[in-house]
Structures are given as C-alpha cells and as structure tokens.
N, C-alpha and C. Protein backbone atom coordinates (compact mmCIF):
# COMPACT_ATOMS: atom_id res chain seq x y z
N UNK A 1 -12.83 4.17 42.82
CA UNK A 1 -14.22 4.01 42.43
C UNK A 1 -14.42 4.69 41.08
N UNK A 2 -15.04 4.17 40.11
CA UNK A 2 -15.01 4.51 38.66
C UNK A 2 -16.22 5.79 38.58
N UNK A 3 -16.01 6.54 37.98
CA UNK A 3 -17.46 7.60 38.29
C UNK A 3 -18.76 7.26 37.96
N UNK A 4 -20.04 8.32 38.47
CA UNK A 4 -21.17 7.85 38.74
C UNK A 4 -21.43 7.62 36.91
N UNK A 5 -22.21 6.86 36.59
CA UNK A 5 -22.71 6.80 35.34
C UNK A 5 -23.88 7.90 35.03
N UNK A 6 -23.75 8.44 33.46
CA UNK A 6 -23.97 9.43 33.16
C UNK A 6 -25.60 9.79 33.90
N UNK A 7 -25.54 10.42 34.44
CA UNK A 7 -27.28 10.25 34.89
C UNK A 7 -27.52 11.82 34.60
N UNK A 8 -29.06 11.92 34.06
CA UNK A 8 -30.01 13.41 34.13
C UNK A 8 -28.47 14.02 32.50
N UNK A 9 -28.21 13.36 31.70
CA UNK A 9 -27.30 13.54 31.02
C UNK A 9 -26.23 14.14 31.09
N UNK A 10 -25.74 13.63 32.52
CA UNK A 10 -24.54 15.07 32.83
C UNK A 10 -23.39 13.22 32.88
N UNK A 11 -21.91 13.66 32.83
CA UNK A 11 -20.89 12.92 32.74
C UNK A 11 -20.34 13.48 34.18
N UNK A 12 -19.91 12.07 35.33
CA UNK A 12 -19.50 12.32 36.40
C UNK A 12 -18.16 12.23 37.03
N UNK A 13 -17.34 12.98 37.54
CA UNK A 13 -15.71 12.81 37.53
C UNK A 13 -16.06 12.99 39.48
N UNK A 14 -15.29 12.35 39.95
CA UNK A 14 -15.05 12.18 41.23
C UNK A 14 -14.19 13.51 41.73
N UNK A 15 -13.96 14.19 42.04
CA UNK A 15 -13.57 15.32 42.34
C UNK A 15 -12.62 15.43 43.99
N UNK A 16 -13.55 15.11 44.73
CA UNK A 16 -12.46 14.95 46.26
C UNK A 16 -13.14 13.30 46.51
N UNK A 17 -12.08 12.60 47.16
CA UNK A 17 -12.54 11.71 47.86
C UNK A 17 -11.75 11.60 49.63
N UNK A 18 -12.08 12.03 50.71
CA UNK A 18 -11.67 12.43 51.59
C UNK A 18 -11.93 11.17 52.68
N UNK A 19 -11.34 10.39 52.96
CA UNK A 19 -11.77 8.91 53.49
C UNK A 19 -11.90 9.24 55.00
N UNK A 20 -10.87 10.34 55.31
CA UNK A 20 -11.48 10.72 57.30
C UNK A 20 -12.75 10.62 57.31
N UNK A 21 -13.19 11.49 56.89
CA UNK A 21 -14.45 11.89 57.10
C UNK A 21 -15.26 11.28 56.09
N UNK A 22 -14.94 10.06 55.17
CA UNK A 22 -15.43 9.27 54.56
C UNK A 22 -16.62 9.95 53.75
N UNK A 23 -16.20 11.03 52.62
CA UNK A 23 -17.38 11.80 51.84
C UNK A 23 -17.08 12.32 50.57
N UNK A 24 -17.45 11.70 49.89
CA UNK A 24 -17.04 11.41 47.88
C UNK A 24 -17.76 13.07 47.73
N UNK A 25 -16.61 13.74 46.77
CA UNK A 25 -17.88 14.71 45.63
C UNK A 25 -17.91 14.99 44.23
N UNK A 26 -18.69 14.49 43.74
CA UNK A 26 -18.89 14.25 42.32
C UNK A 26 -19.51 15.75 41.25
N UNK A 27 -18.48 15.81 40.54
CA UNK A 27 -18.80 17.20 39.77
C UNK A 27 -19.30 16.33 38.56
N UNK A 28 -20.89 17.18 37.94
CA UNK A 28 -20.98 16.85 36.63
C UNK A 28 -20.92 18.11 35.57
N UNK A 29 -21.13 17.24 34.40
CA UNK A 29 -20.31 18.54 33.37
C UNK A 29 -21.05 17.60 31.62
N UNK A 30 -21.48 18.50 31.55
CA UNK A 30 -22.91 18.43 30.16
C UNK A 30 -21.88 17.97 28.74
N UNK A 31 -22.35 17.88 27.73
CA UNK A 31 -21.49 17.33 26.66
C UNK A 31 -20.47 18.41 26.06
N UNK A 32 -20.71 19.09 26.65
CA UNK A 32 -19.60 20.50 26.48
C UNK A 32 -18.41 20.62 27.04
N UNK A 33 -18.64 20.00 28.21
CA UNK A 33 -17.60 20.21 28.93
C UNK A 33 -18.18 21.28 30.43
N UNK A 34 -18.59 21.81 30.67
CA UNK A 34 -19.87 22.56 31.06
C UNK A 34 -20.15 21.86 32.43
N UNK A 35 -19.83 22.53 33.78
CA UNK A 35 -20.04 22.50 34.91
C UNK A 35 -21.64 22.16 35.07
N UNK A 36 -22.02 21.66 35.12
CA UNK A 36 -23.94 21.71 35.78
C UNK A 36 -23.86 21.20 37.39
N UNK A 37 -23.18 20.30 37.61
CA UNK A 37 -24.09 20.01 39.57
C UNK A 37 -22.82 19.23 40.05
N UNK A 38 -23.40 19.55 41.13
CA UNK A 38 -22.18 18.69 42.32
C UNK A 38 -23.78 17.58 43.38
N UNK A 39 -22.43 16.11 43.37
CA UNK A 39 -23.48 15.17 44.34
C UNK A 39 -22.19 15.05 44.82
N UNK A 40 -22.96 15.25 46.11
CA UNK A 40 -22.24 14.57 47.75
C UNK A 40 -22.67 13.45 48.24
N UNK A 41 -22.03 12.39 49.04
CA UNK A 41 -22.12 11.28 49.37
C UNK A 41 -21.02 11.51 50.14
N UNK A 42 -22.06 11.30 51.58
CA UNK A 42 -20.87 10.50 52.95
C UNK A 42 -21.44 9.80 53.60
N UNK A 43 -20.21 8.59 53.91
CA UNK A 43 -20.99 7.46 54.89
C UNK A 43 -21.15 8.05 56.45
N UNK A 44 -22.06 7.75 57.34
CA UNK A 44 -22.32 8.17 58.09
C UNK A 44 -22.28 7.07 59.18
N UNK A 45 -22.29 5.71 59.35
CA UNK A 45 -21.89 4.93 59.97
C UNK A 45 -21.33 4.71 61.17
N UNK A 46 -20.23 5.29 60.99
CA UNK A 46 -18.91 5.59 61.81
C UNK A 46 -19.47 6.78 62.54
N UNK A 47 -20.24 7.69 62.79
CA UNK A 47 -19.98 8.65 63.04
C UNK A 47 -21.40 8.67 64.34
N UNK A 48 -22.58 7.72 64.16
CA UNK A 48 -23.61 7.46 64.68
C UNK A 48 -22.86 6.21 65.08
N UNK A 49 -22.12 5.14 65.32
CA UNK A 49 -22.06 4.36 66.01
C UNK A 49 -20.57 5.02 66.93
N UNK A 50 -20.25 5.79 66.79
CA UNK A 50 -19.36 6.96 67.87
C UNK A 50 -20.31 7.23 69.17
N UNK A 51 -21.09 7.94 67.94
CA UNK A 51 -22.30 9.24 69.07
C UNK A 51 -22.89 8.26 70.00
N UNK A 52 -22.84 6.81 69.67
CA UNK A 52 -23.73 5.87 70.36
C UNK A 52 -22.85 5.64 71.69
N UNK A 53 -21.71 5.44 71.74
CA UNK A 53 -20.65 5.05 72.75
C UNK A 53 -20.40 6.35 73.65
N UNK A 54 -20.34 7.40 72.64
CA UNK A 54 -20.33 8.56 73.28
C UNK A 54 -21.34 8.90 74.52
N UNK A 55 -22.60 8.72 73.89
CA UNK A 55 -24.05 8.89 74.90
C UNK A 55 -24.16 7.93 75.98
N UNK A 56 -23.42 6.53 75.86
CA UNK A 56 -23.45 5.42 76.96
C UNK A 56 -22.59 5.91 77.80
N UNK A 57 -21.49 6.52 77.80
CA UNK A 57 -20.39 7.03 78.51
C UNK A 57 -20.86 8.29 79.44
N UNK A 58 -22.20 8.59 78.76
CA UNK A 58 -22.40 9.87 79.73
C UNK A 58 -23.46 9.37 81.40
N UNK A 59 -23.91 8.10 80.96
CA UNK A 59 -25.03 7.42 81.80
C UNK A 59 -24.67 8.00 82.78
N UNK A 60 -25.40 8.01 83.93
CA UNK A 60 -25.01 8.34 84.80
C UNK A 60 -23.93 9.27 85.90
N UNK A 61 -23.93 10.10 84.65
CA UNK A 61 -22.50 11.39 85.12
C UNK A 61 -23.38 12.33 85.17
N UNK A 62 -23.01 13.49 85.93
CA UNK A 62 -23.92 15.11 86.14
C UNK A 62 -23.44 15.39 84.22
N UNK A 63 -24.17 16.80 84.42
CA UNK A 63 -23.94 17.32 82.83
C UNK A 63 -22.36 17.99 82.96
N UNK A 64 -22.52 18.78 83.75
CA UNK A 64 -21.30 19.64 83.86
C UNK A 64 -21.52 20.68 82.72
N UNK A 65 -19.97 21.41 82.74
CA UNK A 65 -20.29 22.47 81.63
C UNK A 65 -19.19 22.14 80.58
N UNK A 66 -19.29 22.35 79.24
CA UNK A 66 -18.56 22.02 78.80
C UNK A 66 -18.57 20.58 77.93
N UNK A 67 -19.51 20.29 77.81
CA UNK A 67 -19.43 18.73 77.10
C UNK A 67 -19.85 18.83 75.63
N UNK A 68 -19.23 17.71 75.08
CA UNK A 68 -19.56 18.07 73.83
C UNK A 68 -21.03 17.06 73.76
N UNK A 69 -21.60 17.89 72.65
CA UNK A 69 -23.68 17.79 72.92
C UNK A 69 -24.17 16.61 71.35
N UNK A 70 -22.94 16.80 70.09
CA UNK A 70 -23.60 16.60 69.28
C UNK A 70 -22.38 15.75 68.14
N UNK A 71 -21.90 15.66 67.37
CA UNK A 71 -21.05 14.60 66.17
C UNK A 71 -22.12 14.92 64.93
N UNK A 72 -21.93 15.85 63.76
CA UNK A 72 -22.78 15.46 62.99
C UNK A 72 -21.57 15.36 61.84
N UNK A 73 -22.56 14.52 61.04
CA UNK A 73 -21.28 14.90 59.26
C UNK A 73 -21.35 16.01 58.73
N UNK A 74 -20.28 16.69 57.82
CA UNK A 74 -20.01 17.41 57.53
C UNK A 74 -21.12 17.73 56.40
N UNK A 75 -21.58 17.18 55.48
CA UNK A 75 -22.70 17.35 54.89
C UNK A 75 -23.91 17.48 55.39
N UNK A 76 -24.49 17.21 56.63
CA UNK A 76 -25.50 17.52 57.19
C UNK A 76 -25.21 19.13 57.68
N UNK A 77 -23.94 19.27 58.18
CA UNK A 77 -23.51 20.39 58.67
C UNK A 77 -23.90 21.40 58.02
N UNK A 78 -23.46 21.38 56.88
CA UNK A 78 -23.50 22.14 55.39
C UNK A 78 -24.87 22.46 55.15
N UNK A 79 -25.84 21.54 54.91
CA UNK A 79 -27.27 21.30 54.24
C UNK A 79 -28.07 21.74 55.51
N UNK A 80 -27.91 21.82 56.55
CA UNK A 80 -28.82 22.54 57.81
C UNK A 80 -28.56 23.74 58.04
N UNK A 81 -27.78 24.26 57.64
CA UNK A 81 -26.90 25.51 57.93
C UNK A 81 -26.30 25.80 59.46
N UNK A 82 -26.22 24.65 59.93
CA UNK A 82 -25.77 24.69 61.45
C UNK A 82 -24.22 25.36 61.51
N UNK A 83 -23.51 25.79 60.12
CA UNK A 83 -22.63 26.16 60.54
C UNK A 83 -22.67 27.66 60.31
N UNK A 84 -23.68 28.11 59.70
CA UNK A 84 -24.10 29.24 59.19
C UNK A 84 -24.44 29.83 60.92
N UNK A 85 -25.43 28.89 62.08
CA UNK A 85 -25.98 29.36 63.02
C UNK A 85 -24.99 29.19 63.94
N UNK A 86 -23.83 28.66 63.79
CA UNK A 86 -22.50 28.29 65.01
C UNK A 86 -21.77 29.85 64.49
N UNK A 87 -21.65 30.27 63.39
CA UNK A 87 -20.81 31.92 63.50
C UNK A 87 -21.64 32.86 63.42
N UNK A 88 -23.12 32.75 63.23
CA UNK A 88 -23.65 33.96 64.45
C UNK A 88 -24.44 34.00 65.42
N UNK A 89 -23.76 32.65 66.29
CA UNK A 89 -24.43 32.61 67.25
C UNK A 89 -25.79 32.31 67.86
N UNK A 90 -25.75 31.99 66.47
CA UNK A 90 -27.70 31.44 66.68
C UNK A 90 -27.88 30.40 67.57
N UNK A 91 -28.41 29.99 68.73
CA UNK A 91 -27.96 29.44 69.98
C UNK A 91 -29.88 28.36 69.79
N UNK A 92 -30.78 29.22 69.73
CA UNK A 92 -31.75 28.82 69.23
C UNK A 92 -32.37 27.77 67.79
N UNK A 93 -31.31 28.36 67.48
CA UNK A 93 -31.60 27.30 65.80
C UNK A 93 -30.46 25.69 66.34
N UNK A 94 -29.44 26.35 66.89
CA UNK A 94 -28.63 24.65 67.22
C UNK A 94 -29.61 23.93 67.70
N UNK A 95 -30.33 24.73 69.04
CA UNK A 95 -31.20 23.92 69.75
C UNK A 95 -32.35 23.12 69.28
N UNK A 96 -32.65 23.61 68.01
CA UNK A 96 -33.90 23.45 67.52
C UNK A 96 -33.52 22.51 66.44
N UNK A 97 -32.46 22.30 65.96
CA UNK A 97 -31.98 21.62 65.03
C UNK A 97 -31.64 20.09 65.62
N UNK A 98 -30.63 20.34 66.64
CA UNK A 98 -29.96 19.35 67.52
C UNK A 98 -30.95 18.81 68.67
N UNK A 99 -31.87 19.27 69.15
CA UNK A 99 -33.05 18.33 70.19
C UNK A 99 -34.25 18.03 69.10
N UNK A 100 -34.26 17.93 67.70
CA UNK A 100 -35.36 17.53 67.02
C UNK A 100 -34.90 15.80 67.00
N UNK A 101 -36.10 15.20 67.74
CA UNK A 101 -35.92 14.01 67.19
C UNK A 101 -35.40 12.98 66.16
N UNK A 102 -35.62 13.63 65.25
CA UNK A 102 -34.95 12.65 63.85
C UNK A 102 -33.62 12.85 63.38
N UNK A 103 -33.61 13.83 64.18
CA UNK A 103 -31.65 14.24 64.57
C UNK A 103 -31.20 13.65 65.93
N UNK A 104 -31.99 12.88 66.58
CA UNK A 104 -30.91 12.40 67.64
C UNK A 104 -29.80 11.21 67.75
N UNK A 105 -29.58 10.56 66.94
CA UNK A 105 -28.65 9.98 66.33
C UNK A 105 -27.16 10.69 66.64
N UNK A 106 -27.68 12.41 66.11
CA UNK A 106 -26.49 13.18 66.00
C UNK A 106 -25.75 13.22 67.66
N UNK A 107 -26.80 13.18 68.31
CA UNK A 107 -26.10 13.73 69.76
C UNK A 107 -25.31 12.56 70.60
N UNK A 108 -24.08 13.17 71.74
CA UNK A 108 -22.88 12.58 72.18
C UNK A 108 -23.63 12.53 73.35
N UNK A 109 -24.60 13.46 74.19
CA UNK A 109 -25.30 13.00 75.58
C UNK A 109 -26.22 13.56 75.72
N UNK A 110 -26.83 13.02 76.94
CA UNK A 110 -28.28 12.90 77.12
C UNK A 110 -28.89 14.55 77.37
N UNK A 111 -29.98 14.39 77.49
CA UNK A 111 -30.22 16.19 77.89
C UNK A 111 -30.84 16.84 76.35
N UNK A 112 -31.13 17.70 76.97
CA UNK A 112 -31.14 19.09 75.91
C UNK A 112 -30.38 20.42 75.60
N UNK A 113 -30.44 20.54 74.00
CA UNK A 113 -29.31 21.98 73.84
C UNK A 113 -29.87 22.70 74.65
C-alpha cells in the first residue's frame, strides 16, 4: 500500500503493517524530516464477526467459570486503556467498559462482566 498522502502537511511512511491482527501504522514527519504523529488503522471485521459465532456458541450453556467474556482490537485496547485496567486490576472499569452497550460487539457471551 503506497503511503497516506501528505495530509495536515506532514509526509506519511507506513511503518508496521501487521496482517494477524490486520493494523497499519503510519508515522508522519514535517518537511524536515521531523517526527510529528502516528495514525493507526485496523480492520476490525474479522474480529466482530468471531465475537458473533463466539456468543451463538454460548446459547444455551450455564456461564461456568472461566470463559472468555470479550475479543477486542488491539487499538481499541490501547485507546480505552483496558490494558492499563487489566494490570491493576481494575475489575470495575473492564466492567464498565465491556457491558457498555456500544461496546457489545466486543463481547464472546452473553451476561455481564
């Protein structure tokens, strides 16, 4: 993929392109040569039509202990700080993050954190 065209006057070089997890990151850099911003882009597709098969699979099973609750991308991960609240334990912020509606996409089964 050829880089992003010059936008907000910065020049864009592709930097990682990581196809697992399907998520481009684009470093820009001013007429100097000169670091200014990073854009992220990941497809998310794959990862919500998972969580979808995932959540049908749970129909009708008890919860048990132990299941996995959620699939998010790694850039959402990042930008919510859910990984910031997974190493100290913030048990309350997953919950609050992961049972908000406009995040349920993210989740593998039914229920609440």
């Amino acid at each position: 993929m050829p880089p992003l065209p010059s936008a907000h006057g910065l020049n864009w070089l592709l930097f990682d392109d990581d196809r697992e997890i399907g998520r481009k990151v684009w470093l820009g850099y001013d007429e100097k040569g000169k670091f200014r911003a990073a854009h992220v882009e990941q497809e998310i597709d794959a990862v919500l039509d998972a969580n979808a098969e995932a959540r049908k699979a749970t129909e009708g099973q008890r919860f048990g202990d132990y299941n996995r609750v959620a699939s998010v991308p790694l850039t959402f991960f990042e930008k919510t700080g859910l990984g910031d609240a997974v190493d100290a334990g913030d048990r309350r912020y997953l919950s609050k993050i992961l049972n908000d509606s406009d995040h349920s996409r993210f989740r593998t089964s039914r229920g609440k954190v």
